[in-house]
Protein backbone atom coordinates (compact mmCIF):
# COMPACT_ATOMS: atom_id res chain seq x y z
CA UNK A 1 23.76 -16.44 28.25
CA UNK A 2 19.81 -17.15 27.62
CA UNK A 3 19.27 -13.85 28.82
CA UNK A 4 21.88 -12.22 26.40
CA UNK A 5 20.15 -14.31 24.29
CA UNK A 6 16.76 -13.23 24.32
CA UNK A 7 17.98 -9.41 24.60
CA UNK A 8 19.45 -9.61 21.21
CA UNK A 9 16.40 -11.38 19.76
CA UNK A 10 14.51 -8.36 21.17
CA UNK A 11 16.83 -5.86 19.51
CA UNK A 12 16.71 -7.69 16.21
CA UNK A 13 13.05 -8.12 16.05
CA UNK A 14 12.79 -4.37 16.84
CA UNK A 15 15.55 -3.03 14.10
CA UNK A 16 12.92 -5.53 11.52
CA UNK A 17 10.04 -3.98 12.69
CA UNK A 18 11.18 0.08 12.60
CA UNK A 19 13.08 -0.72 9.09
CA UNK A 20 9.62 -1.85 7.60
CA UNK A 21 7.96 0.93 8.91
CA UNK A 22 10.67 3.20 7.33
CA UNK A 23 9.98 1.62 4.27
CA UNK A 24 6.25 1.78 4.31
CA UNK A 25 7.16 6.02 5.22
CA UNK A 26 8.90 6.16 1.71
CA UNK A 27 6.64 4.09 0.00
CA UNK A 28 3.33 6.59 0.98
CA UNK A 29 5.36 9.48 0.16
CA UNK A 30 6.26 7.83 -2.87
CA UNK A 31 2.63 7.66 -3.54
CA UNK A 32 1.69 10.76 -2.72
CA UNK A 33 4.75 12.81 -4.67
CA UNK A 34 3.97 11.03 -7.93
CA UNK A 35 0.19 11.56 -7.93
CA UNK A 36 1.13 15.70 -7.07
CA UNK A 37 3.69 15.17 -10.02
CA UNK A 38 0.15 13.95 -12.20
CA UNK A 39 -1.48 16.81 -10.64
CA UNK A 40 0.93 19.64 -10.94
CA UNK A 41 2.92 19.09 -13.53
CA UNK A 42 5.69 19.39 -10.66
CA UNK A 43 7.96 17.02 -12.80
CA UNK A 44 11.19 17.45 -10.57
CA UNK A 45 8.72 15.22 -8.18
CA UNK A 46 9.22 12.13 -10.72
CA UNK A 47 12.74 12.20 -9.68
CA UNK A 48 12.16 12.11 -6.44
CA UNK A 49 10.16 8.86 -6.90
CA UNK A 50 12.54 7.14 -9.09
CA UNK A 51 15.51 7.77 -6.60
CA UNK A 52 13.34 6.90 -3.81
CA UNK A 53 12.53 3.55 -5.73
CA UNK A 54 16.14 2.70 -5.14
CA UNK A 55 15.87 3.01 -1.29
CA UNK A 56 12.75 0.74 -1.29
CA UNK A 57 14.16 -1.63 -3.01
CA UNK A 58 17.60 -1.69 -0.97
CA UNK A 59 14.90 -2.06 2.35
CA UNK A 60 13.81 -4.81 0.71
CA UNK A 61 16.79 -6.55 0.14
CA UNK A 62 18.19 -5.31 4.00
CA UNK A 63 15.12 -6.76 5.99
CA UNK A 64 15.16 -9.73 3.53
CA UNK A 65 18.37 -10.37 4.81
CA UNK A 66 17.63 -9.70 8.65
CA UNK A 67 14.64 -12.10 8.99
CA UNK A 68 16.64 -15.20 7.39
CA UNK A 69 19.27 -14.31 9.91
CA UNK A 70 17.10 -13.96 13.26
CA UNK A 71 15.17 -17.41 11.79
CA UNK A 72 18.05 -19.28 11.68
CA UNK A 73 19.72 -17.66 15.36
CA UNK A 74 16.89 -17.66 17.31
CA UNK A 75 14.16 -20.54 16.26
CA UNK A 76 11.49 -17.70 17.58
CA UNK A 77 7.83 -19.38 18.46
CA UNK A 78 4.31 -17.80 18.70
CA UNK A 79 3.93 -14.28 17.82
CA UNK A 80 7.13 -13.36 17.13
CA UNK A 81 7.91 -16.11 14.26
CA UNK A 82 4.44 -14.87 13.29
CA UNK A 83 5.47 -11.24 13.12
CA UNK A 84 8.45 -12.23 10.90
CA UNK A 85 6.47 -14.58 8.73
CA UNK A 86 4.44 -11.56 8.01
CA UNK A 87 6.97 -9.08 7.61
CA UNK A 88 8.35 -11.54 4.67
CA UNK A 89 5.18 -10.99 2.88
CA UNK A 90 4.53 -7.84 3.82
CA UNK A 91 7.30 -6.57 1.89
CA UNK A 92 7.28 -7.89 -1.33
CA UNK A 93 3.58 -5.59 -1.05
CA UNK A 94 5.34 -3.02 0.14
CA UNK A 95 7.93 -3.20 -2.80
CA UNK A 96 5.47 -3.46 -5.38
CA UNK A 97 3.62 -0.72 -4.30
CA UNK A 98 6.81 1.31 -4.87
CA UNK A 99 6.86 0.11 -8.03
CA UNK A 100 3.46 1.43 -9.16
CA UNK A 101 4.17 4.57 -7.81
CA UNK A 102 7.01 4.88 -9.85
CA UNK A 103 4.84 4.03 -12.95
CA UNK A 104 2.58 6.59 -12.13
CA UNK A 105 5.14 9.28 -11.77
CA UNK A 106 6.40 7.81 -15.33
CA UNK A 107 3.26 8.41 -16.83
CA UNK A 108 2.62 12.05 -15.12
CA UNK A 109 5.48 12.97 -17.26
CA UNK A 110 4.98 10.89 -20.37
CA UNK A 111 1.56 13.36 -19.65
CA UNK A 112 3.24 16.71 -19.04
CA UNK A 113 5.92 16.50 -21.18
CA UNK A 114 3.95 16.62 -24.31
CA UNK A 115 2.36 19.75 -24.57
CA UNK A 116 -0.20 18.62 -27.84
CA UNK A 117 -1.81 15.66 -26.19
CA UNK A 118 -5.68 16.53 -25.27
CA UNK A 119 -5.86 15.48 -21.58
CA UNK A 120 -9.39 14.51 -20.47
CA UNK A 121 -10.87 15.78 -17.47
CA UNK A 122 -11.01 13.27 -14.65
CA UNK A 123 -10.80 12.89 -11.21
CA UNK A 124 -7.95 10.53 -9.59
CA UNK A 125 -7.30 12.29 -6.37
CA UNK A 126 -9.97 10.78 -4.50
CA UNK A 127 -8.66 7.43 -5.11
CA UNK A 128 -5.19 8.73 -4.39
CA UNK A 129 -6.31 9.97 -1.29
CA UNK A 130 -8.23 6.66 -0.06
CA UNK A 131 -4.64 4.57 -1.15
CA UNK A 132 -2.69 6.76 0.69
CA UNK A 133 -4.72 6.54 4.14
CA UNK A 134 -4.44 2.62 3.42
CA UNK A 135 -0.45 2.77 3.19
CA UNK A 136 -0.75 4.93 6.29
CA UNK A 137 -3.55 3.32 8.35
CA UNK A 138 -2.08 -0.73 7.69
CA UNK A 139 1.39 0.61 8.84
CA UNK A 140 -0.04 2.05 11.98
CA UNK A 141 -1.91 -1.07 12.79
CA UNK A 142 1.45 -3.42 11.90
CA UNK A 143 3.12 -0.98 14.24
CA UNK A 144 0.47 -0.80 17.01
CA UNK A 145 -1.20 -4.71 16.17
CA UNK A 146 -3.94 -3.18 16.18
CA UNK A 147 -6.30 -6.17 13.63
CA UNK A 148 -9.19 -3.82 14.07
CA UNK A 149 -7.56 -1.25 12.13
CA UNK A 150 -6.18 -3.99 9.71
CA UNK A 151 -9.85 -5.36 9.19
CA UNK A 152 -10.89 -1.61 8.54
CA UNK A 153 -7.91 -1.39 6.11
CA UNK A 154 -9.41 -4.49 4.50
CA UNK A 155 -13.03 -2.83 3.93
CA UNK A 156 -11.61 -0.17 2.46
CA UNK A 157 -10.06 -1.87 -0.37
CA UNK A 158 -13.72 -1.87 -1.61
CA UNK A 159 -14.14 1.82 -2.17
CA UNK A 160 -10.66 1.89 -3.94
CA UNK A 161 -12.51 -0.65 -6.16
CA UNK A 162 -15.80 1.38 -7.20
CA UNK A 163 -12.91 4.14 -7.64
CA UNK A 164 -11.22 2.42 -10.36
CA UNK A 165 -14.19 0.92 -12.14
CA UNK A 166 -15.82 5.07 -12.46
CA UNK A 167 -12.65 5.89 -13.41
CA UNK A 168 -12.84 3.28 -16.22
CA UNK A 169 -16.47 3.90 -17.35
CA UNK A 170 -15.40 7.58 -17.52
CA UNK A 171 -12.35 7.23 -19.37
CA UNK A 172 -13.99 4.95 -21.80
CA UNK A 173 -16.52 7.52 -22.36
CA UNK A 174 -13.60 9.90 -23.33
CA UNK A 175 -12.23 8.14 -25.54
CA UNK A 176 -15.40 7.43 -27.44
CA UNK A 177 -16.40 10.47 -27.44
CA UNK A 178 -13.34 12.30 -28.45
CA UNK A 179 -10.76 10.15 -30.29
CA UNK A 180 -8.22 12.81 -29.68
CA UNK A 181 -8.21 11.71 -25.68
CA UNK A 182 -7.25 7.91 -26.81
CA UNK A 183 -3.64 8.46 -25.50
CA UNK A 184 -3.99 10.47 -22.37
CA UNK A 185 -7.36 8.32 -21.32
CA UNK A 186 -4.83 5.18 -21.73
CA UNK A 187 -2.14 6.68 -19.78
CA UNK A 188 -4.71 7.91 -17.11
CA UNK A 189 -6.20 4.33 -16.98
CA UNK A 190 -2.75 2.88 -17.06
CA UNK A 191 -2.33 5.38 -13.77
CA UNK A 192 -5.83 4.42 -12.16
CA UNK A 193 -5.01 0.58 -12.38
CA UNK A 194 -2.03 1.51 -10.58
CA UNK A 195 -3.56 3.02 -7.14
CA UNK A 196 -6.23 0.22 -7.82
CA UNK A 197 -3.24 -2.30 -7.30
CA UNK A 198 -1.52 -0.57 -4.61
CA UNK A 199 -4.77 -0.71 -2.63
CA UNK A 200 -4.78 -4.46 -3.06
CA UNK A 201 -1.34 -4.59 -2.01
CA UNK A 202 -2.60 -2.59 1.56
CA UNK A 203 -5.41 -5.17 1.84
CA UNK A 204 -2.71 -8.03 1.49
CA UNK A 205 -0.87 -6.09 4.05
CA UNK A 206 -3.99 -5.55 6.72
CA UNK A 207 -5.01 -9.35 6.17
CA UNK A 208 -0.89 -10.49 7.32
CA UNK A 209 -1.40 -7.84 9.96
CA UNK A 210 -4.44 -10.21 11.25
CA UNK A 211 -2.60 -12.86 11.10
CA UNK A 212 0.15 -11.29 13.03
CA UNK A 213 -1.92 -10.71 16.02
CA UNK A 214 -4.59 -13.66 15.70
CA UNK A 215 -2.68 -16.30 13.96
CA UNK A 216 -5.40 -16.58 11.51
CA UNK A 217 -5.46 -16.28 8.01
CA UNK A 218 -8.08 -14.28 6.37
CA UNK A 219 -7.45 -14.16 3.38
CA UNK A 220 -10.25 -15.44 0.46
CA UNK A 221 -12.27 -15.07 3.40
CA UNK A 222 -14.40 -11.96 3.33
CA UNK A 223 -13.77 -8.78 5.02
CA UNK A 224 -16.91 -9.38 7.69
CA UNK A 225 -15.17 -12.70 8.29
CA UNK A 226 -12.14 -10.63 8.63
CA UNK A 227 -14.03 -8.00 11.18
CA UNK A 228 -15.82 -10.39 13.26
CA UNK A 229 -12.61 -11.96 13.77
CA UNK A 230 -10.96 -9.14 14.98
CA UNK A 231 -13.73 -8.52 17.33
CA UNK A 232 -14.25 -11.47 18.70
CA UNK A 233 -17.80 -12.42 18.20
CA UNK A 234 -19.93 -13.52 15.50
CA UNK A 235 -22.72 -10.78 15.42
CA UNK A 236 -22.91 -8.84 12.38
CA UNK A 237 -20.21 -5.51 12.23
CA UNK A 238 -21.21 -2.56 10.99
CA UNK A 239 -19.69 -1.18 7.18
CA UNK A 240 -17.27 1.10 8.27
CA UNK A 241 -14.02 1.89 5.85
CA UNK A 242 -10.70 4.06 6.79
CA UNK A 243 -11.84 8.00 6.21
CA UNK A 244 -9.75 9.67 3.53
CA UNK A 245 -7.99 12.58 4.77
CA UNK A 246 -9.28 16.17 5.09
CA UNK A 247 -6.47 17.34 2.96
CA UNK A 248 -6.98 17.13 -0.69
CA UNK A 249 -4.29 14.74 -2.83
């Protein structure tokens, strides 16, 4: 019967674990199908997004649902109640991460669709490309617990930073420069802060990764608190962040 037991704890833990990672799949191409919308002008893209914002949110709800169940069945211990304590926080992240994307594909058509609106020249896809390696890289560590990825994840969130605040100087620049650019430069800025947050949301993510494995929690900490952690000593780590892709956003 223990046995049994411990079999269907294994199987439950498992369906958690692949249903998250699902989620963080649709979430990234979420991401990356509203940003091509902002780029393009592919507007059948935004509806994409928005239905796929329905399926994120269902996940939610689903593993939601499956953790409270396998708490109250199975009392797990150690690394598993760990795992599941970080799952629950992982995906209210997760699902607001969704939720930005679909605000971005919003404003890529509130962009497109008006055809008078002076658009200012400025680039976003390098930030879109650094969030999306984050969604991708923090998933592959949850699903490998692999903290040393997490911790890179972590450092990363940095360079997402010094995105957003160029972004900002350059808008502002825009806008005082050409008054005619006031409401593209505010949608664009509206669309900036939103890959901004979604790269906090991944550092959130990496930092309950950590935890997962080490049982530690970094967060408020620092990220070379986070890396020498992960590592196991206390000598200084090198700066190293999560490479962008090759490909272009």
């Amino acid at each position: 019967m223990n046995e049994h037991t411990n079999k269907q704890f294994d199987v439950d833990l498992e369906r958690i674990r692949t249903e998250l990672l699902q989620m963080g799949g649709l979430v990234e191409s979420m991401i990356q199908d509203s940003v091509d919308a902002l780029t393009t002008g592919e507007l059948s893209l935004v509806e994409r997004v928005r239905e796929r914002e329905k399926l994120v949110n269902q996940h939610e709800i689903d593993i939601d649902e499956r953790v409270t169940q396998i708490l109250a069945r199975h009392q797990p211990a150690a690394i598993d109640l760990r795992t599941l304590l970080a799952v629950t926080k992982m995906l209210t992240d997760m699902e607001r991460s969704g939720d930005e994307a679909d605000k971005i594909a919003a404003m890529a058509r509130r962009i497109h669709e008006d055809d008078r609106r002076y658009i200012p020249v400025i680039e976003l896809r390098h930030m879109a490309t650094y969030v999306i390696s984050m969604m991708r890289q923090v998933m592959d560590a949850f699903a490998r617990h692999d903290s040393i990825l997490a911790a890179a994840v972590v450092r990363s969130d940095k360079e997402v930073d010094k995105e957003w605040k160029s972004a900002l100087r350059n808008l502002i620049t825009y806008m005082i420069e050409d008054p005619r650019t006031i409401s593209s430069s505010i949608d664009l800025l509206f669309i900036a802060r939103s890959l901004e947050r979604i790269g906090d949301h991944c550092k959130n993510m990496a930092e309950r990764v950590i935890y997962m494995v080490h049982g530690a929690d970094v967060r408020h900490k620092g990220v070379k608190m986070a890396e020498r952690l992960v590592r196991g000593d206390s000598a200084p780590v090198p700066e190293t962040t999560v490479a962008p892709p090759g490909t272009a956003v």
